[in-house]
PDB file of N, CA and C in Angstrom:
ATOM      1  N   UNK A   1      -3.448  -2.829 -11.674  1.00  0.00           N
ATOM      2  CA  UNK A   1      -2.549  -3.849 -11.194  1.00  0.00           C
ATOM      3  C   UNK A   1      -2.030  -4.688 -12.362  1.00  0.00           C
ATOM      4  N   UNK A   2      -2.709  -4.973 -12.978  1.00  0.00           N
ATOM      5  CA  UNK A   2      -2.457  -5.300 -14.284  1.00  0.00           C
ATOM      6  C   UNK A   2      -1.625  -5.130 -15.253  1.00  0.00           C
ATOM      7  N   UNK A   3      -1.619  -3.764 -15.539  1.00  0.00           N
ATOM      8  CA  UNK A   3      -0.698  -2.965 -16.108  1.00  0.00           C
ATOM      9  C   UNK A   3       0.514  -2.753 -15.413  1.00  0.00           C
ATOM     10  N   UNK A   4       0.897  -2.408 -14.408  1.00  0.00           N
ATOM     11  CA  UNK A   4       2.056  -2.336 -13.611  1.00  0.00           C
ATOM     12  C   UNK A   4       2.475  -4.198 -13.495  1.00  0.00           C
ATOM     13  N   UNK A   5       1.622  -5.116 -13.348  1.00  0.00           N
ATOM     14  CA  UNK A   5       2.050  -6.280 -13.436  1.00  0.00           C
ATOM     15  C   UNK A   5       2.709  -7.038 -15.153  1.00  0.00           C
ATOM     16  N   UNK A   6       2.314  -6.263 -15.952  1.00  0.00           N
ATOM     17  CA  UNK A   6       2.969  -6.607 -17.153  1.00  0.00           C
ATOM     18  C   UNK A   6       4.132  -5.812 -17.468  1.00  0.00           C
ATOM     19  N   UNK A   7       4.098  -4.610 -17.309  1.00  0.00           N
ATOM     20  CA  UNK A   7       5.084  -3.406 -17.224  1.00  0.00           C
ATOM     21  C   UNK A   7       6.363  -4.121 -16.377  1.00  0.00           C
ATOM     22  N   UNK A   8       6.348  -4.938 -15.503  1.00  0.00           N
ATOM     23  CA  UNK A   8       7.285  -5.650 -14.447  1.00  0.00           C
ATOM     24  C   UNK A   8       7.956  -6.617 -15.129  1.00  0.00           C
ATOM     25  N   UNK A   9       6.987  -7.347 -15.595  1.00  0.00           N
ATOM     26  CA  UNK A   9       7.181  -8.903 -16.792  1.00  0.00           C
ATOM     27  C   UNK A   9       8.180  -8.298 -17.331  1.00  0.00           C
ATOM     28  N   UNK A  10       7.851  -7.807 -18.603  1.00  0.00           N
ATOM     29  CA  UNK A  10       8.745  -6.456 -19.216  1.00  0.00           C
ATOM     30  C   UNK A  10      10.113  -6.429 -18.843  1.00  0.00           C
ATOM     31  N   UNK A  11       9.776  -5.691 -18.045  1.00  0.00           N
ATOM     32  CA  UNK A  11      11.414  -5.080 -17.686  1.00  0.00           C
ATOM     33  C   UNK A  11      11.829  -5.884 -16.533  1.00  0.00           C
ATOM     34  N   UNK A  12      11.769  -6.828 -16.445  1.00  0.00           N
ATOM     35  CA  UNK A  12      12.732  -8.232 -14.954  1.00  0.00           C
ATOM     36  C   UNK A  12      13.596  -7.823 -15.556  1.00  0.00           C
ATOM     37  N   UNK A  13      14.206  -8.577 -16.759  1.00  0.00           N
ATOM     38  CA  UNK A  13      15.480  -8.534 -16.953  1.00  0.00           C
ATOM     39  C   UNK A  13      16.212  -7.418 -17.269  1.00  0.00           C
ATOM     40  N   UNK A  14      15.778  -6.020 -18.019  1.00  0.00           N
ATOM     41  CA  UNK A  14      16.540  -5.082 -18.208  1.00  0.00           C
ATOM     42  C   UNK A  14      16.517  -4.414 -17.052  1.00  0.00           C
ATOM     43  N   UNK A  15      15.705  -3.892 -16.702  1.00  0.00           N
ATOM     44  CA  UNK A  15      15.751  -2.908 -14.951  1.00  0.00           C
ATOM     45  C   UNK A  15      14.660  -3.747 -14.384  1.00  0.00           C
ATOM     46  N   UNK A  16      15.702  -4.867 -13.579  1.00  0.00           N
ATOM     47  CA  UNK A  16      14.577  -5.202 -12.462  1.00  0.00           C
ATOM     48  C   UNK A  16      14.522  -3.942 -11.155  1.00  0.00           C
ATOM     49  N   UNK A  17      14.844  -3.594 -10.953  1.00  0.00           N
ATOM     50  CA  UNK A  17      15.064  -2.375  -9.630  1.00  0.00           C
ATOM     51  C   UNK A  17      13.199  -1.104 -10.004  1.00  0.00           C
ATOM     52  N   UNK A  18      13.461  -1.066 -11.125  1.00  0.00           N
ATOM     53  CA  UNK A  18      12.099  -0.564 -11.788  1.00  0.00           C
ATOM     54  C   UNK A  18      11.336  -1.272 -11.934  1.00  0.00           C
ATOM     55  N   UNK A  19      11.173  -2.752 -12.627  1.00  0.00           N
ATOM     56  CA  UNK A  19      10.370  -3.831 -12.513  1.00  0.00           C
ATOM     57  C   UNK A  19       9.556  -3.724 -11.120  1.00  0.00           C
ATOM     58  N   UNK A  20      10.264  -3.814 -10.144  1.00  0.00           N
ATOM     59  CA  UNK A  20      10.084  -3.748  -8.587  1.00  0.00           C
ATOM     60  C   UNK A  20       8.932  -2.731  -8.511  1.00  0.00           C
ATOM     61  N   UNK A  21       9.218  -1.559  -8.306  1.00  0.00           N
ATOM     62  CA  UNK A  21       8.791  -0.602  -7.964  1.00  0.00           C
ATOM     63  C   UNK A  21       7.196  -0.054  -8.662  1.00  0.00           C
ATOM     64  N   UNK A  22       7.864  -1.038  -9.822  1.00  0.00           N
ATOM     65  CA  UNK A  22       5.716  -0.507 -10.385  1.00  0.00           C
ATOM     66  C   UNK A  22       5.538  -1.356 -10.208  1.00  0.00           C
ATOM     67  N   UNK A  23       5.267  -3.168  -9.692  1.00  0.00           N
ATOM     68  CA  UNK A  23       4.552  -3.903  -9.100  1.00  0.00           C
ATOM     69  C   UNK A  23       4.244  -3.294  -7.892  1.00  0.00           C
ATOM     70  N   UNK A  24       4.818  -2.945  -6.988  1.00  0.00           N
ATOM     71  CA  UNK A  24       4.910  -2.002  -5.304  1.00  0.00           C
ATOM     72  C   UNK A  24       3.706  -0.821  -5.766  1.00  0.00           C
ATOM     73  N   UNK A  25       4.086  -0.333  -6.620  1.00  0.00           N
ATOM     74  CA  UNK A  25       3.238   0.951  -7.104  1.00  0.00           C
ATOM     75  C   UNK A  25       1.483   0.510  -7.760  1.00  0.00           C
ATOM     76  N   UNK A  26       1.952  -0.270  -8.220  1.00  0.00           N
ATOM     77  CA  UNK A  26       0.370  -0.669  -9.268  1.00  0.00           C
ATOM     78  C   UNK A  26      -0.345  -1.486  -7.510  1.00  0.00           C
ATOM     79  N   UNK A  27       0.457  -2.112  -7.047  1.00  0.00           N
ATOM     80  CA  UNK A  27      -0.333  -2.477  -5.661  1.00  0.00           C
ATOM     81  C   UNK A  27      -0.905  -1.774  -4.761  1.00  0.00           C
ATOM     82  N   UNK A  28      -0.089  -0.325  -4.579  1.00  0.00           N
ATOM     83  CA  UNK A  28      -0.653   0.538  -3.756  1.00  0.00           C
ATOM     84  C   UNK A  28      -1.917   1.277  -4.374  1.00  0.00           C
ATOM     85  N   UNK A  29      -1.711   1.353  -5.454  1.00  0.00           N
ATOM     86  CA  UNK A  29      -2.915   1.812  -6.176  1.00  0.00           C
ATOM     87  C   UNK A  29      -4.570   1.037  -6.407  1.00  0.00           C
ATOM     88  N   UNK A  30      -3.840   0.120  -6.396  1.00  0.00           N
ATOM     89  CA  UNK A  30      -4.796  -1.283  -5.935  1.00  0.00           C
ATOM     90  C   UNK A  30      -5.772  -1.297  -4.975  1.00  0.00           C
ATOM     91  N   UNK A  31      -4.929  -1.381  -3.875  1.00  0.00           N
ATOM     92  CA  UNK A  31      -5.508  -1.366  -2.943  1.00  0.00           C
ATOM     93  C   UNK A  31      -6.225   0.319  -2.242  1.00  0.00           C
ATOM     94  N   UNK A  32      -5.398   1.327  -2.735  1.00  0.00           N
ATOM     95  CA  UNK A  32      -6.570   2.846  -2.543  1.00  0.00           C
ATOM     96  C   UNK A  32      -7.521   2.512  -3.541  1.00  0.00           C
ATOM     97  N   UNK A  33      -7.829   2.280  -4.645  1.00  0.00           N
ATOM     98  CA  UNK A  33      -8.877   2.512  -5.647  1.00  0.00           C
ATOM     99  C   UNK A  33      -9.937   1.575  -4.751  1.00  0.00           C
ATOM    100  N   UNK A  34      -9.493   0.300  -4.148  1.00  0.00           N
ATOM    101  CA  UNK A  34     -10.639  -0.895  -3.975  1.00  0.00           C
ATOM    102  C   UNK A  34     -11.104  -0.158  -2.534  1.00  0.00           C
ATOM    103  N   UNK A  35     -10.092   0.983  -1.533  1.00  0.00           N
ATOM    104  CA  UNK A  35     -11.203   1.186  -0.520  1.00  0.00           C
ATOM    105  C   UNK A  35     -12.018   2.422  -0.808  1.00  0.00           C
ATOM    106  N   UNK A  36     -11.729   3.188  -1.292  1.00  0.00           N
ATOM    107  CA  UNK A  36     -12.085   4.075  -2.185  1.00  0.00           C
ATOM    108  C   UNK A  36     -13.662   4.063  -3.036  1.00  0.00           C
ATOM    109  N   UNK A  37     -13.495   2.995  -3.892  1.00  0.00           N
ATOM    110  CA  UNK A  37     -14.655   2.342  -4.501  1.00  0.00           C
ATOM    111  C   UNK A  37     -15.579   2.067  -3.234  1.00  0.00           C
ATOM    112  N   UNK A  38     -15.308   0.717  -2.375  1.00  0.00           N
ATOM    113  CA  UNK A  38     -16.311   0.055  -1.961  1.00  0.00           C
ATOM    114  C   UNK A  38     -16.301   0.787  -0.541  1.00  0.00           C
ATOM    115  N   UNK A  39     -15.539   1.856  -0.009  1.00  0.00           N
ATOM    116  CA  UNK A  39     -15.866   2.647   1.474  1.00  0.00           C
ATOM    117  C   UNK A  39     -16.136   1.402   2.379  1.00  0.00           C
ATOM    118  N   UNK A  40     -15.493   0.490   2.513  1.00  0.00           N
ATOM    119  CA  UNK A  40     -15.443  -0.410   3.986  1.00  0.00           C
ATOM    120  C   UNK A  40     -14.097  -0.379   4.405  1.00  0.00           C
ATOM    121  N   UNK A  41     -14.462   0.582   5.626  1.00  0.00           N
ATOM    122  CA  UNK A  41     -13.062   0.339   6.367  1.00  0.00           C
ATOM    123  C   UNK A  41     -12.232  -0.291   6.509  1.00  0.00           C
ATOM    124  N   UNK A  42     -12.893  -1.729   6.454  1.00  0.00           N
ATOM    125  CA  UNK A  42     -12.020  -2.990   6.936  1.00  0.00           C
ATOM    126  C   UNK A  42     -10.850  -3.216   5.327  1.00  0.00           C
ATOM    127  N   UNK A  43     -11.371  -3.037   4.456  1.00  0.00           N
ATOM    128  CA  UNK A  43     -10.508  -3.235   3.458  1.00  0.00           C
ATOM    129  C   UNK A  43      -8.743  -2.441   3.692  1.00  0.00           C
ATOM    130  N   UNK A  44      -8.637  -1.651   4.549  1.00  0.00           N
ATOM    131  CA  UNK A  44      -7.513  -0.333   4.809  1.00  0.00           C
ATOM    132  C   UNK A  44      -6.594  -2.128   5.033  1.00  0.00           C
ATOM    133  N   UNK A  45      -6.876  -2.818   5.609  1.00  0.00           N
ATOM    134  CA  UNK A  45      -5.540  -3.958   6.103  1.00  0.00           C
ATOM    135  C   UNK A  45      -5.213  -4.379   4.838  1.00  0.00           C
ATOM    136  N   UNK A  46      -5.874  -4.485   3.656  1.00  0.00           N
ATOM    137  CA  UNK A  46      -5.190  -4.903   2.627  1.00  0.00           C
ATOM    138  C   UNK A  46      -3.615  -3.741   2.193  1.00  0.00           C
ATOM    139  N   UNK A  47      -3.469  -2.625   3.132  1.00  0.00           N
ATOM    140  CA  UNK A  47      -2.075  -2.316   2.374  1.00  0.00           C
ATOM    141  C   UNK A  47      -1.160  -2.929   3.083  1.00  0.00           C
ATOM    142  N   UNK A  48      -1.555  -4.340   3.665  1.00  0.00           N
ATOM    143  CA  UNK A  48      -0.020  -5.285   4.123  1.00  0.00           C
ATOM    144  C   UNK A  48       0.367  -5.772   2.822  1.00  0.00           C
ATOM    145  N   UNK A  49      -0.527  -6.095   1.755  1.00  0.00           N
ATOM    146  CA  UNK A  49       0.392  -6.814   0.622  1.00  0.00           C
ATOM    147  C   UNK A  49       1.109  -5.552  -0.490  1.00  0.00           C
ATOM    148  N   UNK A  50       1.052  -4.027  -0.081  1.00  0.00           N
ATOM    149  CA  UNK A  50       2.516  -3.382  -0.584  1.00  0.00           C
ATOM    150  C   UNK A  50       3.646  -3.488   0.091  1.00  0.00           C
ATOM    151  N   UNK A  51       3.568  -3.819   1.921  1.00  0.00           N
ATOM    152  CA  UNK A  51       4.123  -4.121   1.947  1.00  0.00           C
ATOM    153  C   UNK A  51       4.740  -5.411   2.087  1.00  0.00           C
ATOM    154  N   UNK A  52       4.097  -6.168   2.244  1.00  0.00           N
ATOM    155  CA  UNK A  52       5.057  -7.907   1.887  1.00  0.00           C
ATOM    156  C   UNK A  52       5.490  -7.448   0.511  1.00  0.00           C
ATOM    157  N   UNK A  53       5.002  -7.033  -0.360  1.00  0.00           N
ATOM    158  CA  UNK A  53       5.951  -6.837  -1.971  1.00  0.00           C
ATOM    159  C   UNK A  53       7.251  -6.389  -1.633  1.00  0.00           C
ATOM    160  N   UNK A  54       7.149  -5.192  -0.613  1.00  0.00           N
ATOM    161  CA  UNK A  54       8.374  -4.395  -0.542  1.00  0.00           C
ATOM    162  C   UNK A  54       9.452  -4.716   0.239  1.00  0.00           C
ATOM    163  N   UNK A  55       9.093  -5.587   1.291  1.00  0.00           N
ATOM    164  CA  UNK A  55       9.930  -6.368   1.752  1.00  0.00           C
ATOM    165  C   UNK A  55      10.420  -7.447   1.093  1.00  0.00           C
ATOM    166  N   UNK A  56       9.783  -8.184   0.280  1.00  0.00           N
ATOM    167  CA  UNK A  56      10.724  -9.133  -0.773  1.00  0.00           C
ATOM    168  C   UNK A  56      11.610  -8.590  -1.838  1.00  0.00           C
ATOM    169  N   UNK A  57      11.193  -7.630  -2.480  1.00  0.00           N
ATOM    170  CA  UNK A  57      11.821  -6.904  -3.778  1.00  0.00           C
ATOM    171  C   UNK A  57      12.443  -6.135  -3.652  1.00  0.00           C
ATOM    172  N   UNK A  58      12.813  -5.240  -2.319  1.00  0.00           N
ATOM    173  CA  UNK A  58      13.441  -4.223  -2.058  1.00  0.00           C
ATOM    174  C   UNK A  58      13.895  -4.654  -0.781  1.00  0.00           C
ATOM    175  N   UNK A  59      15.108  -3.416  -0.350  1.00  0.00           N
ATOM    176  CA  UNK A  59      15.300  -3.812   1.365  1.00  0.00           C
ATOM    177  C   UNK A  59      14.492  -2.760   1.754  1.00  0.00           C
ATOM    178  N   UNK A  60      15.574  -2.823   3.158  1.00  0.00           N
ATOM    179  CA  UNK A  60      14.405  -1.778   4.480  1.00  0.00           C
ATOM    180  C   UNK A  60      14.612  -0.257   3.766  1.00  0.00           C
ATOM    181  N   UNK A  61      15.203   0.672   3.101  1.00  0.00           N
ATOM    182  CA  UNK A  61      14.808   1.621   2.850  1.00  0.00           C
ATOM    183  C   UNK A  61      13.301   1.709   2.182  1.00  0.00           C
ATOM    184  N   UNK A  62      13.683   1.159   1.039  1.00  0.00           N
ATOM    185  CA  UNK A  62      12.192   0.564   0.235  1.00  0.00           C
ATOM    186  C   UNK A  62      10.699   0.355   1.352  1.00  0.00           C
ATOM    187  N   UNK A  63      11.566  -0.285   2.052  1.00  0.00           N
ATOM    188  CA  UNK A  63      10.127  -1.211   3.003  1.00  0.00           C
ATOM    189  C   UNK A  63       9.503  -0.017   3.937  1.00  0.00           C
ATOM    190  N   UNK A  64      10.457   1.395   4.341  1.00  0.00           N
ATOM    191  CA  UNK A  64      10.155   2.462   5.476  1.00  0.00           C
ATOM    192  C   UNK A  64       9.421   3.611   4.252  1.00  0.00           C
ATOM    193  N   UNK A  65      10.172   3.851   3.482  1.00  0.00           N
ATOM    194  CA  UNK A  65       8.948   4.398   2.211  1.00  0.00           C
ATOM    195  C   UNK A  65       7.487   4.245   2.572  1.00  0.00           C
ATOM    196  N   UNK A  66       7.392   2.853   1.937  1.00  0.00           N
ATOM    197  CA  UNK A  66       5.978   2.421   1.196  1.00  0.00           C
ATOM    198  C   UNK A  66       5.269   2.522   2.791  1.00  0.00           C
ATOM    199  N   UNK A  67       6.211   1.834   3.534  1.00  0.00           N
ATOM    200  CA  UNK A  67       5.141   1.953   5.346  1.00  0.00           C
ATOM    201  C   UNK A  67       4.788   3.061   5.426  1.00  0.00           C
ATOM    202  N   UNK A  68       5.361   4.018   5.321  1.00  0.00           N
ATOM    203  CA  UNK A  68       5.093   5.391   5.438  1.00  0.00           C
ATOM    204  C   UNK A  68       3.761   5.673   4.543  1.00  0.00           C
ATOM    205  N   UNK A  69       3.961   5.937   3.178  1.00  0.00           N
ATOM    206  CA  UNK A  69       3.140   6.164   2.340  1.00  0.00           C
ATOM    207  C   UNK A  69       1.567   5.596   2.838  1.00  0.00           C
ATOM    208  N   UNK A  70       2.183   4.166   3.063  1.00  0.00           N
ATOM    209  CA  UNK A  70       0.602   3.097   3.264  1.00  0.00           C
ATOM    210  C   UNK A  70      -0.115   3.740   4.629  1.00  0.00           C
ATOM    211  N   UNK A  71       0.871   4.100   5.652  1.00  0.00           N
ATOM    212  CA  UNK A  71       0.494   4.370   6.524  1.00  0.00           C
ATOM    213  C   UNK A  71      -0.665   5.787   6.315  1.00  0.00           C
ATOM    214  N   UNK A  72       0.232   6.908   5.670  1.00  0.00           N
ATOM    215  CA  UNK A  72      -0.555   8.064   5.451  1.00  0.00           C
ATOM    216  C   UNK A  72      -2.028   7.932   4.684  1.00  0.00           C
ATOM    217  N   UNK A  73      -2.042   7.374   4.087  1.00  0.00           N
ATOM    218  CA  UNK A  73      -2.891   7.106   2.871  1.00  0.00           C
ATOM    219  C   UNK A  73      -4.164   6.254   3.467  1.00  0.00           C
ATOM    220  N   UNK A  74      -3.639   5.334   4.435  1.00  0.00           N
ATOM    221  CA  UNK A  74      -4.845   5.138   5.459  1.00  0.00           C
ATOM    222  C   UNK A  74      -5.286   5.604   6.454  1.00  0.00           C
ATOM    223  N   UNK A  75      -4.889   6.694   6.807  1.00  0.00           N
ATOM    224  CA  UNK A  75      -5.358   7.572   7.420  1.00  0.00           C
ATOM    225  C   UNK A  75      -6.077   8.346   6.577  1.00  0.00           C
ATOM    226  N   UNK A  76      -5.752   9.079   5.835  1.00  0.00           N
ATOM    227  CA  UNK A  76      -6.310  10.324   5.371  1.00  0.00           C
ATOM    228  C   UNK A  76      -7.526   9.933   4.518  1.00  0.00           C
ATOM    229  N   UNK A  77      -7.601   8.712   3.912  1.00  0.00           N
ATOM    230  CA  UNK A  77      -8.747   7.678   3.333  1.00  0.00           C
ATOM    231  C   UNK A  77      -9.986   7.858   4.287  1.00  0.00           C
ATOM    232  N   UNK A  78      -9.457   7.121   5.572  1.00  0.00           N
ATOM    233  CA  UNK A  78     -10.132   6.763   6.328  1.00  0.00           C
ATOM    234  C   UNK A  78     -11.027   8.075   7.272  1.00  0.00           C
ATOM    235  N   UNK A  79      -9.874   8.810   7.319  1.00  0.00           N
ATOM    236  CA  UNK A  79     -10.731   9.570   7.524  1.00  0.00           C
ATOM    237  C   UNK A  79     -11.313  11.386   6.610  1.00  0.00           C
ATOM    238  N   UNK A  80     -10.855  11.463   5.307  1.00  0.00           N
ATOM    239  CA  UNK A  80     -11.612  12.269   4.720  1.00  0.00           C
ATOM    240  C   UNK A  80     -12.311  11.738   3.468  1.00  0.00           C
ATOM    241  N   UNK A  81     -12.118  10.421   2.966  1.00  0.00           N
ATOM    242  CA  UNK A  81     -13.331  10.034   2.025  1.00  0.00           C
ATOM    243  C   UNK A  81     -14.010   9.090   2.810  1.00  0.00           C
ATOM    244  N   UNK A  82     -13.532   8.227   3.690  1.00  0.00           N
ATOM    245  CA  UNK A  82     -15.007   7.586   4.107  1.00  0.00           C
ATOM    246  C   UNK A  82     -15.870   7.869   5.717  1.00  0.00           C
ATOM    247  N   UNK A  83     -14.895   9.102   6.030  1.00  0.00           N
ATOM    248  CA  UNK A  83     -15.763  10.240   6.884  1.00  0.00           C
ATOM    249  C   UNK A  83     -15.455   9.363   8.426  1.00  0.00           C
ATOM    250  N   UNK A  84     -14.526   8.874   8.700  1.00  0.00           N
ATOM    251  CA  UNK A  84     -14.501   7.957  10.350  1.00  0.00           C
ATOM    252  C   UNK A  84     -13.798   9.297  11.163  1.00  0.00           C
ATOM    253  N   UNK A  85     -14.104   9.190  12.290  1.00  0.00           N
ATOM    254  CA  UNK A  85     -13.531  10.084  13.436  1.00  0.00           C
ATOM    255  C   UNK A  85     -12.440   9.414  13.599  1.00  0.00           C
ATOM    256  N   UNK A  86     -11.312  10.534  14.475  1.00  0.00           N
ATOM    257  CA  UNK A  86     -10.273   9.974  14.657  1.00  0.00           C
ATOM    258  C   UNK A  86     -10.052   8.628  15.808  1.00  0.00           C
ATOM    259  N   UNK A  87     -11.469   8.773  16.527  1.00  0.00           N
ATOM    260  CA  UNK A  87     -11.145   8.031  17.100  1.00  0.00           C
ATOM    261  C   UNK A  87     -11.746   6.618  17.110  1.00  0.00           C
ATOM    262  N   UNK A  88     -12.008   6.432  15.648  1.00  0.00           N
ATOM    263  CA  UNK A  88     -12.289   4.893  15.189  1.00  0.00           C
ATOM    264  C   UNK A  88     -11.293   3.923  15.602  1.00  0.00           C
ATOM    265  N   UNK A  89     -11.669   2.883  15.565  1.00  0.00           N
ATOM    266  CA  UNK A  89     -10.590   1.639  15.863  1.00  0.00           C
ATOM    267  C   UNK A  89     -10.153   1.452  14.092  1.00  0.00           C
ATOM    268  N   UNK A  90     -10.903   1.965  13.123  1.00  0.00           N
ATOM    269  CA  UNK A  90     -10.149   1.801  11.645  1.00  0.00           C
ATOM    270  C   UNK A  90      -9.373   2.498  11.642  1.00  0.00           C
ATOM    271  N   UNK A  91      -8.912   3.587  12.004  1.00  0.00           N
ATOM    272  CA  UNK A  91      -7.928   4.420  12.324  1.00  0.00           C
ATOM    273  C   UNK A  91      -6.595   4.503  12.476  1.00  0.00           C
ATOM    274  N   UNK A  92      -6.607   4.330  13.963  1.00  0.00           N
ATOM    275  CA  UNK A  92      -5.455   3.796  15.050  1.00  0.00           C
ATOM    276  C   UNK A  92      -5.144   2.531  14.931  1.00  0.00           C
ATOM    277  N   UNK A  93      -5.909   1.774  14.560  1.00  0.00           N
ATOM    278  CA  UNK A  93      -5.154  -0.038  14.717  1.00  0.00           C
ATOM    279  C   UNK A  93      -4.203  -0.531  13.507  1.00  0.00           C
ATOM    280  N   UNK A  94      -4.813   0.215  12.265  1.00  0.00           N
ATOM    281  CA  UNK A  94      -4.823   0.009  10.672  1.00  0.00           C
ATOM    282  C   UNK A  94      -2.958   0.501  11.053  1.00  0.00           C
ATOM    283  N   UNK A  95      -3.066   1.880  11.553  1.00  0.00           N
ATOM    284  CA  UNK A  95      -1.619   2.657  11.223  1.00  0.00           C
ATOM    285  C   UNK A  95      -0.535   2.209  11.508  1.00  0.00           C
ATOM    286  N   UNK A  96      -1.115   1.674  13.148  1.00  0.00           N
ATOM    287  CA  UNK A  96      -0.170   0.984  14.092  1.00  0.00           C
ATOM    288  C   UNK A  96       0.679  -0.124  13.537  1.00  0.00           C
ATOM    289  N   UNK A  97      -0.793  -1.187  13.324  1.00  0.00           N
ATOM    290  CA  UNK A  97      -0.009  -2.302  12.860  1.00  0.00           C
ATOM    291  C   UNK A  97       0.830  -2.088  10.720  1.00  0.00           C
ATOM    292  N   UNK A  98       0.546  -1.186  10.455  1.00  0.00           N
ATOM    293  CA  UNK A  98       1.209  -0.743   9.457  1.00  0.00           C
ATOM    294  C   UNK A  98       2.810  -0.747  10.075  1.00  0.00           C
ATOM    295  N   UNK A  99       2.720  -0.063  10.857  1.00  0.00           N
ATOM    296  CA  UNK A  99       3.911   1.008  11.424  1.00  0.00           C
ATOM    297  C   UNK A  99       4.716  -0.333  11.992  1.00  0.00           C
ATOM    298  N   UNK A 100       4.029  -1.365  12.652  1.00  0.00           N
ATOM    299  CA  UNK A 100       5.172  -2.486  13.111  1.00  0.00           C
ATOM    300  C   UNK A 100       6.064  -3.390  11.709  1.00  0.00           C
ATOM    301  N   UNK A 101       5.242  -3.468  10.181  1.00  0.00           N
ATOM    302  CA  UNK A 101       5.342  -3.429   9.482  1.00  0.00           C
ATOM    303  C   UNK A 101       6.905  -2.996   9.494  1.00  0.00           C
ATOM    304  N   UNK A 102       7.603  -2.130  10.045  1.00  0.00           N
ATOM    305  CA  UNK A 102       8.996  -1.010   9.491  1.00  0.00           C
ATOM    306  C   UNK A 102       9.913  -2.096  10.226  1.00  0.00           C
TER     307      UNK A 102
END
């Protein structure tokens, strides 16, 4: 996050449009590495802050992307590295309210 957060600094003024996109990016990464690491489900709601990024810095194409992405990525987290059935409530609730997110 770090790195994509200085990488941004950087380039505001020459390509903010890229600036954008690796803050959005170093966040999503962020937040897979931290549920990843610590395997608590509950952490999957932290990919609302790629998208609040992406809704400020980008418009709605930007914003149906990253929902998408965030969306997949908590699923497939959730359920092939930290082993939940599909029919967890980490699951279905995480995606959903991702998905109102769009």
């Amino acid at each position: 996050m770090a790195l994509s957060a200085t990488a941004g600094f950087v380039l505001r003024h020459s390509r903010p449009v890229l600036a954008s996109w690796l803050v959005i990016a170093g966040s999503l990464c962020c937040v897979t590495v931290a549920l990843l690491a610590y395997r608590a489900p509950d952490l999957v709601y932290l990919y609302l802050l790629p998208l609040l990024l992406t809704s400020v810095l980008t418009g709605r194409h930007g914003l149906a992307i990253v929902a998408c992405l965030s969306i997949g990525l908590a699923i497939f987290i959730n359920l092939s590295a930290i082993g939940l059935s599909p029919t967890s409530r980490f699951v279905g609730l995480p995606a959903s309210m991702l998905a109102l997110g769009i």
